[in-house]
C-alpha atoms as a PDB file:
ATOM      1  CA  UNK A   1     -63.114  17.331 -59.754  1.00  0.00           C
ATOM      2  CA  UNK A   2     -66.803  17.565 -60.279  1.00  0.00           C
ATOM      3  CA  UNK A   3     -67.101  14.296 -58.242  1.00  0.00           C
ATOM      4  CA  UNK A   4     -65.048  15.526 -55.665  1.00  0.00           C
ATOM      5  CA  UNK A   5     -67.299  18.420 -55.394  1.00  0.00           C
ATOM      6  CA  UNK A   6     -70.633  16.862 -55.095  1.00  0.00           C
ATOM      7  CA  UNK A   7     -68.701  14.221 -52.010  1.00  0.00           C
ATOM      8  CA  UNK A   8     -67.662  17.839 -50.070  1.00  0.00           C
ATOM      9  CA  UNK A   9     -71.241  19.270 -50.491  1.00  0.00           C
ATOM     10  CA  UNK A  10     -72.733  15.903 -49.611  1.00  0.00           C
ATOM     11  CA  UNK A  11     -70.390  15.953 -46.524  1.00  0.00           C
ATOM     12  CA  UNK A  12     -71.140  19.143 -45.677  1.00  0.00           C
ATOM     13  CA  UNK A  13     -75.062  18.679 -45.946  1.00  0.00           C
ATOM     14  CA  UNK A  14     -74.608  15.384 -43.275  1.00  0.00           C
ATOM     15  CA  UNK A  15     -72.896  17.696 -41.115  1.00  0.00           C
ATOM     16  CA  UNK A  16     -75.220  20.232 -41.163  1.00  0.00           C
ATOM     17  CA  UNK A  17     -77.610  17.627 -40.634  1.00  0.00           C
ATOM     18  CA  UNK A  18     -76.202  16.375 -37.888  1.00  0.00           C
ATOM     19  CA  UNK A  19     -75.813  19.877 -36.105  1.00  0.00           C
ATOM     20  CA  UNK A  20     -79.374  20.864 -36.568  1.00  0.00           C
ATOM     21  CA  UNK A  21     -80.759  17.394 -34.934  1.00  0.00           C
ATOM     22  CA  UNK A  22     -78.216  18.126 -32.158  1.00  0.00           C
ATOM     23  CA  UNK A  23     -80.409  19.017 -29.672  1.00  0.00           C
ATOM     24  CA  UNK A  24     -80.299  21.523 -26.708  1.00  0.00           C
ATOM     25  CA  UNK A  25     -78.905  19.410 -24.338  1.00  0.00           C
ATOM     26  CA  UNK A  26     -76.181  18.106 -26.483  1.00  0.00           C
ATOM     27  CA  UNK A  27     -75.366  21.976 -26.771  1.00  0.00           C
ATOM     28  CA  UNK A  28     -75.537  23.136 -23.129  1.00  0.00           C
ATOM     29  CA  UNK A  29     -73.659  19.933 -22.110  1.00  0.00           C
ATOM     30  CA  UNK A  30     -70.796  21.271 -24.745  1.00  0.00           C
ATOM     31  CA  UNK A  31     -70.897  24.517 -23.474  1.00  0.00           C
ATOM     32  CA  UNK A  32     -70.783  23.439 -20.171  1.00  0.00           C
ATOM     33  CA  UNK A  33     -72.733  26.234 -18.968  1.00  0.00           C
ATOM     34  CA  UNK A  34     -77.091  26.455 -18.664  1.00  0.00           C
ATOM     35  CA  UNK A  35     -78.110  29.709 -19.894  1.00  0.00           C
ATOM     36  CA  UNK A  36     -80.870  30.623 -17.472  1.00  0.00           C
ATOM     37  CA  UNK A  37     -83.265  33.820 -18.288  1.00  0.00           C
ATOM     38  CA  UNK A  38     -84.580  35.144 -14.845  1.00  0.00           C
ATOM     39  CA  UNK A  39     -86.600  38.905 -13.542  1.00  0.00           C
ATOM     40  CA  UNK A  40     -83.852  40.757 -11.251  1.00  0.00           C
ATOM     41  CA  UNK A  41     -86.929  42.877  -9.881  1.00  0.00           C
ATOM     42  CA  UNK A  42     -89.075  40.706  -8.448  1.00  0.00           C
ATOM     43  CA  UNK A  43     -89.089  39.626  -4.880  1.00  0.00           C
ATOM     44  CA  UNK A  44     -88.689  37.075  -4.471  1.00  0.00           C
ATOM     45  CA  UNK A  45     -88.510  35.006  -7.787  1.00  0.00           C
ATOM     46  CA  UNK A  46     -85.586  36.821  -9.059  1.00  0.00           C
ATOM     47  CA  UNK A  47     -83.981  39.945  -7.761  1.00  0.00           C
ATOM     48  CA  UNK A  48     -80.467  41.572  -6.813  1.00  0.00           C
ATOM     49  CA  UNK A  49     -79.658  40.811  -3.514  1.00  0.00           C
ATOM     50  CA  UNK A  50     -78.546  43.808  -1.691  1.00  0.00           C
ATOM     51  CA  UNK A  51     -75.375  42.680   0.112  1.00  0.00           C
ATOM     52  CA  UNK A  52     -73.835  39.918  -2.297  1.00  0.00           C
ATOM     53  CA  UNK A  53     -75.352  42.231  -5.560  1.00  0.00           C
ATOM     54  CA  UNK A  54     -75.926  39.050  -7.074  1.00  0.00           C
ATOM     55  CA  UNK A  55     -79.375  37.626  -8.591  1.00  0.00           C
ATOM     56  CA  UNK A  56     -80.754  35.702  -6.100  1.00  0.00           C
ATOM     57  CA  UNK A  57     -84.356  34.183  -5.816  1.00  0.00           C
ATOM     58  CA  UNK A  58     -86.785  31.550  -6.171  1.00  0.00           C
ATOM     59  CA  UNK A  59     -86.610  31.133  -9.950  1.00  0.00           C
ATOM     60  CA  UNK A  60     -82.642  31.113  -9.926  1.00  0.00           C
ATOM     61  CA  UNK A  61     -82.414  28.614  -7.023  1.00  0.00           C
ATOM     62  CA  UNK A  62     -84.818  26.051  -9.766  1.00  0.00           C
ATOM     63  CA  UNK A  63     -82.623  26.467 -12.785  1.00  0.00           C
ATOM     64  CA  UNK A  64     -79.743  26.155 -10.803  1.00  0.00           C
ATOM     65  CA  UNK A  65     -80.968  22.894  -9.539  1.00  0.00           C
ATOM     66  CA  UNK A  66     -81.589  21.394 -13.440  1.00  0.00           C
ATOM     67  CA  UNK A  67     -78.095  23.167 -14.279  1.00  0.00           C
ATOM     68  CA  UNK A  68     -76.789  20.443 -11.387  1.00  0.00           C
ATOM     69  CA  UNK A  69     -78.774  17.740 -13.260  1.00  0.00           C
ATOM     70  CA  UNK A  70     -77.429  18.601 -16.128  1.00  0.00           C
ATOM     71  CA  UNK A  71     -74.225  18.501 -14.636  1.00  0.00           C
ATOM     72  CA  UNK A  72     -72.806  21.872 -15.969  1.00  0.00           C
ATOM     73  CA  UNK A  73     -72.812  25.481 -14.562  1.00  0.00           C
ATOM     74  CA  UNK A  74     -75.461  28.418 -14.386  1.00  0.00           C
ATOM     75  CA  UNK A  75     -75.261  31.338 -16.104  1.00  0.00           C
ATOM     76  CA  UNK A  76     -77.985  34.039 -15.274  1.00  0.00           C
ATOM     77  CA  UNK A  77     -79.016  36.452 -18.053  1.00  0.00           C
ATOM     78  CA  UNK A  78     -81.868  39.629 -17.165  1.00  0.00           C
ATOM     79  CA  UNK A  79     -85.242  39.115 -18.666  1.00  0.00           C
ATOM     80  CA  UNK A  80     -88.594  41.060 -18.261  1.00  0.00           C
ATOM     81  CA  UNK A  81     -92.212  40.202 -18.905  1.00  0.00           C
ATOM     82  CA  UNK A  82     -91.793  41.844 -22.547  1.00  0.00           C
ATOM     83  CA  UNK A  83     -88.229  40.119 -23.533  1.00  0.00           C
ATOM     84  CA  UNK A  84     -88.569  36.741 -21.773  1.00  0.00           C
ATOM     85  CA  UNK A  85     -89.979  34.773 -24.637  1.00  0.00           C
ATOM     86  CA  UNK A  86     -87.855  36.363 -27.624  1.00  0.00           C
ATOM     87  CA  UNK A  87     -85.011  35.645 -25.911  1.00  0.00           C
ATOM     88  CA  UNK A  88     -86.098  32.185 -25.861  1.00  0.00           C
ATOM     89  CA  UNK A  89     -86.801  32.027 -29.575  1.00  0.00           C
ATOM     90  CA  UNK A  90     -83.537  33.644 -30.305  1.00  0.00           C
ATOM     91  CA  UNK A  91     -81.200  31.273 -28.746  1.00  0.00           C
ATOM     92  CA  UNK A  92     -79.992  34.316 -26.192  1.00  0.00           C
ATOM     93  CA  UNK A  93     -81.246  31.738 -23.203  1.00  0.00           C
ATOM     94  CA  UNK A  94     -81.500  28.041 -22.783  1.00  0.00           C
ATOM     95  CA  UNK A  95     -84.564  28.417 -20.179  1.00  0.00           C
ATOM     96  CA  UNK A  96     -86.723  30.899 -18.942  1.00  0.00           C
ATOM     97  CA  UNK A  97     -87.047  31.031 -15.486  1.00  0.00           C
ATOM     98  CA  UNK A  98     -89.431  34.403 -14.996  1.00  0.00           C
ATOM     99  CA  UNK A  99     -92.618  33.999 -13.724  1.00  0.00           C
ATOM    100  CA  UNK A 100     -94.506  33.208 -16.814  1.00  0.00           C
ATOM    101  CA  UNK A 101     -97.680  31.867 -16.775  1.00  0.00           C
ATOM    102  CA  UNK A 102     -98.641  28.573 -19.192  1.00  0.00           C
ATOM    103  CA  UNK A 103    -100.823  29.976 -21.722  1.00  0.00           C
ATOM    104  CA  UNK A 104    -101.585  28.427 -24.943  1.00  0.00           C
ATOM    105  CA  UNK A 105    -101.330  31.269 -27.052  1.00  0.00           C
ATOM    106  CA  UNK A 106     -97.539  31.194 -25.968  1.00  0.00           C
ATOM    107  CA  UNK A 107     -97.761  27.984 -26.859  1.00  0.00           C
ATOM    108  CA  UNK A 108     -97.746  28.853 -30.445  1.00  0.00           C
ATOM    109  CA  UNK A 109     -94.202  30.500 -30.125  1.00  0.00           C
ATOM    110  CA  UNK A 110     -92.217  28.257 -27.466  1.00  0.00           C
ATOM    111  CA  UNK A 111     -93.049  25.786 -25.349  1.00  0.00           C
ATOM    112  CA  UNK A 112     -93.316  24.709 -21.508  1.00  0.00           C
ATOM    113  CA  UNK A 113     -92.361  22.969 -18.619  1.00  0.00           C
ATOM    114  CA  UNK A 114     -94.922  21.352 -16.460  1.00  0.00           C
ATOM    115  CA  UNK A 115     -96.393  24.140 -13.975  1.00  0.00           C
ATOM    116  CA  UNK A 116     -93.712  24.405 -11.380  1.00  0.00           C
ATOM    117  CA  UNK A 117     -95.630  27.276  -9.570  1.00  0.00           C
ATOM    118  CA  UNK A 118     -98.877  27.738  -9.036  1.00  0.00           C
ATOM    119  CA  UNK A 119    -100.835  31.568  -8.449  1.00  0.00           C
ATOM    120  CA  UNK A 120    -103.401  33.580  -8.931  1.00  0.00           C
ATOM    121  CA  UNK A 121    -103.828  37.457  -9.829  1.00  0.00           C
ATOM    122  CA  UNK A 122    -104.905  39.948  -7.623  1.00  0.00           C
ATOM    123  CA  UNK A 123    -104.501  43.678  -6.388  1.00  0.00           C
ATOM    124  CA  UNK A 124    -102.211  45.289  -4.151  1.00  0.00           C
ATOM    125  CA  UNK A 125    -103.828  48.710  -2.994  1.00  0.00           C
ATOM    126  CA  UNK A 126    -103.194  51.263  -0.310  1.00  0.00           C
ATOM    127  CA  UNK A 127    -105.177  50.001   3.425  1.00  0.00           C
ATOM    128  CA  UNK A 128    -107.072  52.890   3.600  1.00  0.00           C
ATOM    129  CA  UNK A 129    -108.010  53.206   0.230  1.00  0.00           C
ATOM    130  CA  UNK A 130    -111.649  51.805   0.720  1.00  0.00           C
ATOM    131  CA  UNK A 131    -110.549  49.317  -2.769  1.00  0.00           C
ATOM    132  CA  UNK A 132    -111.551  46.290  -1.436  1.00  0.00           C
ATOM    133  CA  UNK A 133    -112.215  44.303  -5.223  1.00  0.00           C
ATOM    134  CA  UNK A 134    -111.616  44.486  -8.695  1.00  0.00           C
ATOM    135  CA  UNK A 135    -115.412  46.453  -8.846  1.00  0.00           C
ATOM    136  CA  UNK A 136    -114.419  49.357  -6.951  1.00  0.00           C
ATOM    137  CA  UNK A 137    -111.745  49.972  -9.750  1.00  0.00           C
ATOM    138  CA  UNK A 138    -113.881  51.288 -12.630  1.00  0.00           C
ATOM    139  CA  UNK A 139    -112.778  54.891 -13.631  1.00  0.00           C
ATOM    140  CA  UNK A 140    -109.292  53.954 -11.532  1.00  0.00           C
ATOM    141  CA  UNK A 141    -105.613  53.777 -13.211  1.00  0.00           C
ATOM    142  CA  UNK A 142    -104.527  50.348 -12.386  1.00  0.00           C
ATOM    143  CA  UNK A 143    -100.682  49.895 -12.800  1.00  0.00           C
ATOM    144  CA  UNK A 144     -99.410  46.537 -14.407  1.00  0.00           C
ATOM    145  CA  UNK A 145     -95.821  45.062 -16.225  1.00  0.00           C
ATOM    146  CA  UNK A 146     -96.210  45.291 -20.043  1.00  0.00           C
ATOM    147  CA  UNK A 147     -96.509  42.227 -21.868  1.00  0.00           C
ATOM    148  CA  UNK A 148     -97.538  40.193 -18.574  1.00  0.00           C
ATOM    149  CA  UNK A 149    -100.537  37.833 -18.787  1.00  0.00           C
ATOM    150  CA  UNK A 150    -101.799  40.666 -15.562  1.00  0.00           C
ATOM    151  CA  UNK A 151    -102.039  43.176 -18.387  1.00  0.00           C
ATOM    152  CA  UNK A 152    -104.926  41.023 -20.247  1.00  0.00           C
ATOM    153  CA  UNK A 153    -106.878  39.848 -17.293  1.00  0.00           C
ATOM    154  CA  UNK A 154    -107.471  43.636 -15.551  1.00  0.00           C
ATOM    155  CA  UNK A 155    -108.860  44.734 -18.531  1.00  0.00           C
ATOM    156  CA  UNK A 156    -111.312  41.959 -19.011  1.00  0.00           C
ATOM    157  CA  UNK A 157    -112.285  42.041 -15.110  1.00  0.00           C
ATOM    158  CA  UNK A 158    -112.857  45.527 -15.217  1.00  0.00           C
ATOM    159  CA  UNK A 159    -113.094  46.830 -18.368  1.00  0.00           C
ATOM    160  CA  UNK A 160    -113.915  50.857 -17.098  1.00  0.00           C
ATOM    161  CA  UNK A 161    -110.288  51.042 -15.514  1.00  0.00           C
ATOM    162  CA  UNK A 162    -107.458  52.742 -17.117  1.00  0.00           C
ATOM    163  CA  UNK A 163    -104.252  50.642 -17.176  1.00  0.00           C
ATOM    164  CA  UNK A 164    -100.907  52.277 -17.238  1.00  0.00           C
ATOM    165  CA  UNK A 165     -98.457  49.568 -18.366  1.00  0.00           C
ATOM    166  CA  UNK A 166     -94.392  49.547 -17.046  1.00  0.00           C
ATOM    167  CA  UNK A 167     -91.785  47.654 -18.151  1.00  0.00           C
ATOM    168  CA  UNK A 168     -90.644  46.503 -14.011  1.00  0.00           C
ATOM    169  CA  UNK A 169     -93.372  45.753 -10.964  1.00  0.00           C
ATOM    170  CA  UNK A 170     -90.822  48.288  -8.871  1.00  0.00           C
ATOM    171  CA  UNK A 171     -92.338  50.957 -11.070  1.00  0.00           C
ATOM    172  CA  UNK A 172     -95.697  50.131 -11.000  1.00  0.00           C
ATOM    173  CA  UNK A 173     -95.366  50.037  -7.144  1.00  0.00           C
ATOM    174  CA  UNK A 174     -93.931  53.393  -7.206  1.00  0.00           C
ATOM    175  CA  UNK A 175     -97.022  54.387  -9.273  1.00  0.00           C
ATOM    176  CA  UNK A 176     -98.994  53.563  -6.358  1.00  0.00           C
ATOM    177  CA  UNK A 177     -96.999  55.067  -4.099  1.00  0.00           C
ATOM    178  CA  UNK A 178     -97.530  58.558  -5.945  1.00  0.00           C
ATOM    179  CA  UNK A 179    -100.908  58.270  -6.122  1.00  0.00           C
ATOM    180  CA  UNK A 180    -100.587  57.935  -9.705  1.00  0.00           C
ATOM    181  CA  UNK A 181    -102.350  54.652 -10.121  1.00  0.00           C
ATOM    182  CA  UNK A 182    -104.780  53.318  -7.542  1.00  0.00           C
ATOM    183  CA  UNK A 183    -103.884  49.622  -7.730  1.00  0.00           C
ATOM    184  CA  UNK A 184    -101.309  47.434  -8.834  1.00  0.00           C
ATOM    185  CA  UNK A 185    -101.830  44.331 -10.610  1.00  0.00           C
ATOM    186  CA  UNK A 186    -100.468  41.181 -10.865  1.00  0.00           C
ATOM    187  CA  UNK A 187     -99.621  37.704  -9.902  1.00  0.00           C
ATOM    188  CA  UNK A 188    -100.409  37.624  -5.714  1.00  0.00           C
ATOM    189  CA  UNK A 189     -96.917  36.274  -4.478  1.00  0.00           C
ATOM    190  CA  UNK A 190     -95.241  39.205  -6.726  1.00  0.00           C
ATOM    191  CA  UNK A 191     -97.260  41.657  -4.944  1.00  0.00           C
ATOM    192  CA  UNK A 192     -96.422  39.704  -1.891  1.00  0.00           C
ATOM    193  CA  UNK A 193     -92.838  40.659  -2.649  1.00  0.00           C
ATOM    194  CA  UNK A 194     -93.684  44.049  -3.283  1.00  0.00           C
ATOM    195  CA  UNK A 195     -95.932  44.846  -0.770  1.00  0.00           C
ATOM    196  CA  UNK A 196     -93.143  43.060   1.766  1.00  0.00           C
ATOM    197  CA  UNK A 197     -90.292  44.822   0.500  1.00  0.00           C
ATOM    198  CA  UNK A 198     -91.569  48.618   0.883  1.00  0.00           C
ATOM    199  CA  UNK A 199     -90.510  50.133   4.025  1.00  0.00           C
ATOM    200  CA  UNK A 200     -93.803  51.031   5.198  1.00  0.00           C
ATOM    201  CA  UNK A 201     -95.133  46.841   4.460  1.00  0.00           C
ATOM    202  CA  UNK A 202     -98.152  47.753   6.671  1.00  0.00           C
ATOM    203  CA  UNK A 203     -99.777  50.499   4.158  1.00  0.00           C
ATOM    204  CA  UNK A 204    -100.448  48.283   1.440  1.00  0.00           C
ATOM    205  CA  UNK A 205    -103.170  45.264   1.201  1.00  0.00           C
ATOM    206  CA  UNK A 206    -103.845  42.715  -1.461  1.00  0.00           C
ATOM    207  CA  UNK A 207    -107.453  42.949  -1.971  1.00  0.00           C
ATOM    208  CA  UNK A 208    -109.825  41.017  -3.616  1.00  0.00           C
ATOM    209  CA  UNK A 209    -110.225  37.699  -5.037  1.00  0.00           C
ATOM    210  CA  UNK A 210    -108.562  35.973  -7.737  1.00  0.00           C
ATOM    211  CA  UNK A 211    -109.093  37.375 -11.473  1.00  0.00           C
ATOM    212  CA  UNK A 212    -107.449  34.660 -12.909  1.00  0.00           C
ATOM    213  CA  UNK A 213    -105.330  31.333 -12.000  1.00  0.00           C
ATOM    214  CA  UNK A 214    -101.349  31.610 -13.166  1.00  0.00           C
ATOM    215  CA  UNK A 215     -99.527  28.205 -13.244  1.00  0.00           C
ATOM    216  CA  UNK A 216     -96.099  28.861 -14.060  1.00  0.00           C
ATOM    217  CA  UNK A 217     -93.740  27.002 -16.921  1.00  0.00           C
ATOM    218  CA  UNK A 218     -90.406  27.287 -17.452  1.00  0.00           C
ATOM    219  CA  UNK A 219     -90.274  28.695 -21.043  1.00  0.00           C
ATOM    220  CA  UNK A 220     -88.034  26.356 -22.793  1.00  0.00           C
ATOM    221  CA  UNK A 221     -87.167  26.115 -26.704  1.00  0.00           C
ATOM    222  CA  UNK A 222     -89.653  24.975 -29.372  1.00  0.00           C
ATOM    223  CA  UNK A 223     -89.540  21.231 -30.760  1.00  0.00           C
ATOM    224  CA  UNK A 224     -87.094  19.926 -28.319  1.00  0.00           C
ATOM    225  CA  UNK A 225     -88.543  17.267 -26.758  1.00  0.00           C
ATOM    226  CA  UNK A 226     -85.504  15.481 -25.320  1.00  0.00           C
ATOM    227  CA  UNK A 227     -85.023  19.052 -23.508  1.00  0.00           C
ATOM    228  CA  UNK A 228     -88.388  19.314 -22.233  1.00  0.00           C
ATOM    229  CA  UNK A 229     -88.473  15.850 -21.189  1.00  0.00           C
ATOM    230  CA  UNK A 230     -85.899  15.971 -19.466  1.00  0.00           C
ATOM    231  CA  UNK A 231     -86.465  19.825 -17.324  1.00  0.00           C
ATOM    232  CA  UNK A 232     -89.923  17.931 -16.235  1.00  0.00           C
ATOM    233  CA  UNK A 233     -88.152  14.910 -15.155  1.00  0.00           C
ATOM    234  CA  UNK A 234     -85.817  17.340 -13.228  1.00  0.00           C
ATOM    235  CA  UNK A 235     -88.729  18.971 -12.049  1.00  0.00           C
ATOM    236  CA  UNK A 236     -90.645  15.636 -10.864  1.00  0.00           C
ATOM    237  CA  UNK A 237     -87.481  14.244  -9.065  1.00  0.00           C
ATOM    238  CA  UNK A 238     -86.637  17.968  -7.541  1.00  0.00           C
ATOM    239  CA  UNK A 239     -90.510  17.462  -5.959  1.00  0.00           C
ATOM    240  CA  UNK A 240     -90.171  13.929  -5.056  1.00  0.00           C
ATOM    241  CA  UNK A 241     -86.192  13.933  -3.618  1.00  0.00           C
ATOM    242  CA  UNK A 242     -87.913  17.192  -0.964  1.00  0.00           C
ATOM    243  CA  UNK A 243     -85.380  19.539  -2.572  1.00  0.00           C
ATOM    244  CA  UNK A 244     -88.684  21.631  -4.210  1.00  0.00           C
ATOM    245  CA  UNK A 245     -89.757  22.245  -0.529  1.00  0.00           C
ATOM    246  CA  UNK A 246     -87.056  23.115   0.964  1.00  0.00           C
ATOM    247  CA  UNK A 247     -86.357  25.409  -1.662  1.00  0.00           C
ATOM    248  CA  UNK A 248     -89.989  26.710  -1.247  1.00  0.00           C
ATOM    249  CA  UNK A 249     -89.249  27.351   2.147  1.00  0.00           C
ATOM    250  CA  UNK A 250     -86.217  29.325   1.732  1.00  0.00           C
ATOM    251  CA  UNK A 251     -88.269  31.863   0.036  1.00  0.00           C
ATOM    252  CA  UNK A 252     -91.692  30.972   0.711  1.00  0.00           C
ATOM    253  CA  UNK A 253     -91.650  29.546   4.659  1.00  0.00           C
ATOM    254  CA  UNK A 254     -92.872  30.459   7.728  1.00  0.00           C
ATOM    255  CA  UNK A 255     -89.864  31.771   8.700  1.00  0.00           C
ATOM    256  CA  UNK A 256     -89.290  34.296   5.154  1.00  0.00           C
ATOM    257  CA  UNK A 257     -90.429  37.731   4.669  1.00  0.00           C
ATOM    258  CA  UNK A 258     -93.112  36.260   1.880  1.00  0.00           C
ATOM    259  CA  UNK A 259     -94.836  33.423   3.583  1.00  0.00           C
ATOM    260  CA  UNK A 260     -96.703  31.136   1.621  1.00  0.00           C
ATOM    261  CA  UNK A 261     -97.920  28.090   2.311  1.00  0.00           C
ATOM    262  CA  UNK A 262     -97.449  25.115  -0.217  1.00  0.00           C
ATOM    263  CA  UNK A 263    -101.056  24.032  -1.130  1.00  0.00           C
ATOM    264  CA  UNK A 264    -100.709  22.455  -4.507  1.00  0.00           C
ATOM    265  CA  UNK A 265     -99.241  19.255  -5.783  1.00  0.00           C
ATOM    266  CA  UNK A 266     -97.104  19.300  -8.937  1.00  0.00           C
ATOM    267  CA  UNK A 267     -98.072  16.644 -11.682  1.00  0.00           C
ATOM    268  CA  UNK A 268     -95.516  13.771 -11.209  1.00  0.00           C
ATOM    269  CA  UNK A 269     -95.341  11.474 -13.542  1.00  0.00           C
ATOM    270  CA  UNK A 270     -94.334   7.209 -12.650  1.00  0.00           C
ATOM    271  CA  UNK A 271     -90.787   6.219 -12.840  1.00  0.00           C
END
């Protein structure tokens, strides 16, 4: 009996083994679904499209493309600046999809794609508002997203403002738009999408120049490098097959509401 014993914990320690070296794409590919964690409030990297009511967006048009290299489906969970990472570490998503800038610190928690998107922070302010730079912010309220990389940076490039911190860009914008913050904050093509998507599109200016540089990762599990391996492979041939620009286009284009032209190269890497 005792011998039988020590064979079924023996078995059972393989097989626990076994399921903890099982890596990420081992379990997607059995669940036949890629768990993709993307912003619905931010035009036009994630958002809910008004007549389908479905998230829509930059960011869910490049996990959808790695769910198709993965050959299984895409399911889209909600994330903000504040959640996007812990869901990560928790197992709730696969991938994080949400605008997140590359920093090392983050580095220490999960870890990241190559940069798939490449920005810079700035300020969206009213037009006649005589704000034309960061400088002419000290003794302002500058709205920002809590737990965004935007939050950091304003107070180190102007360290006299007063920055009110929301959990969505749409209500930071609507600070501005009350007069209750003189700026908003953050990453240029999401105040692009803000500025483009108010009503009134020709009230609003992004000022200044850049506080910071923001290249975006996909946030992607810890210590899974098959995983990341292969999401930058997906990446690299997404870039290289033209399916990155035309999907840059969509949203990006001449012929979108947030033109942008493409003027940086990803990092490929040889065949």
């Amino acid at each position: 009996m005792k011998r039988l014993l020590l064979i079924a914990v023996a078995l059972g320690m393989i097989f626990s083994a076994a399921t903890a070296s099982a890596g990420k794409i081992e379990e997607i590919k059995d669940r036949g679904v890629l768990v993709a964690g993307v912003k619905d409030s931010v035009v036009p990297f994630g958002f809910v499209d008004e007549n389908s009511k479905q998230l829509v967006g930059f960011d869910v048009d490049i996990c959808r493309y790695i769910a198709g290299q993965l050959g299984v489906e895409l399911e889209l969970k909600t994330v903000t600046s504040a959640t996007r990472i812990p869901m990560v570490t928790q197992g709730s998503v696969d991938i994080a999809a949400a605008t997140m800038t590359h920093k090392h610190e983050r580095d220490n928690v999960i870890d990241f794609s190559i940069t798939y998107f490449m920005d810079g922070q700035k300020i969206l302010v009213a037009k006649d508002s005589g704000i034309n730079s960061v400088a002419d912010l000290k003794g302002k309220k500058v709205a920002t997203v809590k737990g965004s990389t935007s939050e950091k940076n304003i107070k180190a490039a102007q360290p006299d403002c007063r920055v009110l911190s929301f959990d969505e860009y749409p209500q930071a914008m609507l600070a501005l738009k009350q007069g209750k913050a003189s700026a908003v904050t953050t990453d240029s093509t999401i105040l692009l999408g803000l500025k483009n998507s108010d009503p009134e599109p020709e009230k609003w200016v992004i000022a200044g120049d850049y506080i910071s540089a923001e290249p975006y990762g996909l946030g992607l599990p810890e210590n899974d490098s098959d995983f990341r391996d292969f999401v930058n492979k997906a990446l690299n041939d997404m870039w290289r097959s033209g399916e990155y620009e035309k999907v840059y286009n969509k949203w990006f284009g001449p012929d979108s509401r947030y033109y942008l032209p493409l003027t940086w190269t990803m990092e490929l890497w040889p065949n």
